[in-house]
Protein backbone atom coordinates (compact mmCIF):
# COMPACT_ATOMS: atom_id res chain seq x y z
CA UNK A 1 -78.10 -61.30 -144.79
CA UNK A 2 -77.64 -62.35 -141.07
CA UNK A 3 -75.54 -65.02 -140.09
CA UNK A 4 -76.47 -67.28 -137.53
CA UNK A 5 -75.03 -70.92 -136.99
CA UNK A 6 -77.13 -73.42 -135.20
CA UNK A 7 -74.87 -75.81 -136.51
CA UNK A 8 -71.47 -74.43 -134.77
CA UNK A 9 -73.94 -73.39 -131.76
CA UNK A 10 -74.86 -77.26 -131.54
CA UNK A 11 -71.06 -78.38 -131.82
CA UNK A 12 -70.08 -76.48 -128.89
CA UNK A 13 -72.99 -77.78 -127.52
CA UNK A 14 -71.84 -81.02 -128.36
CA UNK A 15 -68.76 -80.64 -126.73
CA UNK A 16 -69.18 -78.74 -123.36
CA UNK A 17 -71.70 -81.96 -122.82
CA UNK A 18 -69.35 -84.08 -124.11
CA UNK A 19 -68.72 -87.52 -121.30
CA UNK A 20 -65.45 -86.73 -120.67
CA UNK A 21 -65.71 -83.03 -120.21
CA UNK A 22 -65.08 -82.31 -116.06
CA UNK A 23 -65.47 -78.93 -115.89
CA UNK A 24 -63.30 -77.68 -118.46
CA UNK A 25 -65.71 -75.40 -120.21
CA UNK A 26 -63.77 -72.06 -120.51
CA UNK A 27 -60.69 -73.93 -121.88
CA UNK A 28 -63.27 -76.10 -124.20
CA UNK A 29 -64.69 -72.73 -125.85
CA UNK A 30 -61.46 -71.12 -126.50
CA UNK A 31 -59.72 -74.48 -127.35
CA UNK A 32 -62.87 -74.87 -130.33
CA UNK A 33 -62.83 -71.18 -131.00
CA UNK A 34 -59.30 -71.40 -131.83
CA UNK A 35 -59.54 -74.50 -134.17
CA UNK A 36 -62.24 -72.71 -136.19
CA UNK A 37 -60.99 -69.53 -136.51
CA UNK A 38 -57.18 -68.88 -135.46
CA UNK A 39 -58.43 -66.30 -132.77
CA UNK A 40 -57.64 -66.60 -129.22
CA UNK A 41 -60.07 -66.02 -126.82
CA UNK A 42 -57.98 -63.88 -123.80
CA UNK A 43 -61.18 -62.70 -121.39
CA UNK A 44 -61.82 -65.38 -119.25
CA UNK A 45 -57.68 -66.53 -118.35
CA UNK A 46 -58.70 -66.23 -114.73
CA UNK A 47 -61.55 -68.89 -115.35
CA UNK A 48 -59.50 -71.06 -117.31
CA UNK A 49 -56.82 -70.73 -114.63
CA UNK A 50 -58.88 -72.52 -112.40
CA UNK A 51 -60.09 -75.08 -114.48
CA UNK A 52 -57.98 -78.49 -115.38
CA UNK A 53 -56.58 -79.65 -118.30
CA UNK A 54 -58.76 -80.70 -121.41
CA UNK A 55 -59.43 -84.44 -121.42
CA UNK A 56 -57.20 -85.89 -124.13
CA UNK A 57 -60.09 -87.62 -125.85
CA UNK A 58 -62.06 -84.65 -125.84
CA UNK A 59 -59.49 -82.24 -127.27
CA UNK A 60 -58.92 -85.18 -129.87
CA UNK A 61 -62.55 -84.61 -130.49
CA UNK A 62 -62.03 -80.45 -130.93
CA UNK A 63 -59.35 -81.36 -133.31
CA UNK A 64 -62.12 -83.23 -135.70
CA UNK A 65 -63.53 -79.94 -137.04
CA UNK A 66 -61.92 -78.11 -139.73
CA UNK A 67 -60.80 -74.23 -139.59
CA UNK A 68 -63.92 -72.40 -140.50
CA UNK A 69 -61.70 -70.83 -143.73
CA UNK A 70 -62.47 -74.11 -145.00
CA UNK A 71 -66.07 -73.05 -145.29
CA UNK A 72 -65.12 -70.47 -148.24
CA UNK A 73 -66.26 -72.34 -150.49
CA UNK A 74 -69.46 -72.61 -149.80
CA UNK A 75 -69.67 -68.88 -150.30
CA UNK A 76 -68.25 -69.29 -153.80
CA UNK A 77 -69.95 -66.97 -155.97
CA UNK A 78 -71.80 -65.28 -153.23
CA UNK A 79 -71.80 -61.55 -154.59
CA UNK A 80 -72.45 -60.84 -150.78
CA UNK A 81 -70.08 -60.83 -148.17
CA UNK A 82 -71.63 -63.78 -146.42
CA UNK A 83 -67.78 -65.52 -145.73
CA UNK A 84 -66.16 -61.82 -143.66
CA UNK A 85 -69.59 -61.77 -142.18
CA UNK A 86 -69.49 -65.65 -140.75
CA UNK A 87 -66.31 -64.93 -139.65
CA UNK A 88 -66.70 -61.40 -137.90
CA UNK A 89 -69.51 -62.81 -136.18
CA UNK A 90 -67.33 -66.04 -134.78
CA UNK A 91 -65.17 -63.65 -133.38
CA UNK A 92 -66.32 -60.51 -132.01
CA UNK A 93 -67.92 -60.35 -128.98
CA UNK A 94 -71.65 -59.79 -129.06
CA UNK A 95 -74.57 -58.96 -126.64
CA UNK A 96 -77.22 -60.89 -126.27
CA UNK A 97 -79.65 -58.40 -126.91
CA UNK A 98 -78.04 -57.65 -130.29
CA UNK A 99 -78.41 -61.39 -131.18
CA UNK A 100 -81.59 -61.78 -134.21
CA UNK A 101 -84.48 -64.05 -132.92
C-alpha cells in the first residue's frame, strides 16, 4: 500500500498561502514538519536565515494540528505497516520522480 496525503499536502498548502504569511515559507515547512512529526528539517538553514520570523497568528495556526502519532489509531488493526510507512514517508526526503501518480 502507498501512502500519499492530499490532506497534509493541502494543509501546507493552506498555510504557505495563509494571509499573514510574508515570505516565511522555509521556516513555515519546517515549523509544520516539526509539529507533525518531531523531525527537524536542517537543509535549507541558509534559506531560513534569510527569511523573518513566523507571523504569530500563523504559527498559532501551525500549532492547531496534532503530532501525526496521533494518527495511530486510525491504523488500529491494520495487519500492514500503513502507520511506519505514513511516517517514513513524512520524513525522508524524496524525488519527485519517485513520487506515485
Amino acid at each position: 500500500m502507498s501512502i500519499c496525503s492530499p490532506r497534509l499536502t493541502a494543509s501546507l498548502i493552506e498555510l504557505l498561502l495563509h494571509p499573514s504569511n510574508k515570505g516565511t515559507n522555509h521556516r513555515v515547512l519546517t515549523a509544520f514538519v516539526k509539529r507533525l512529526t518531531g523531525a527537524t528539517i536542517t537543509d535549507a538553514r541558509d534559506l531560513e536565515n534569510e527569511e523573518g520570523d513566523i507571523p504569530k497568528e500563523l504559527f498559532r495556526t501551525i500549532e492547531e494540528y496534532g503530532p501525526i502519532s496521533s494518527v495511530r489509531r486510525v491504523f488500529d488493526g491494520d495487519s500492514g505497516d500503513s502507520y511506519s510507512e505514513l511516517s517514513f514517508s513524512l520524513t525522508q526526503p524524496q524525488s519527485i520522480y519517485s513520487l506515485p501518480i
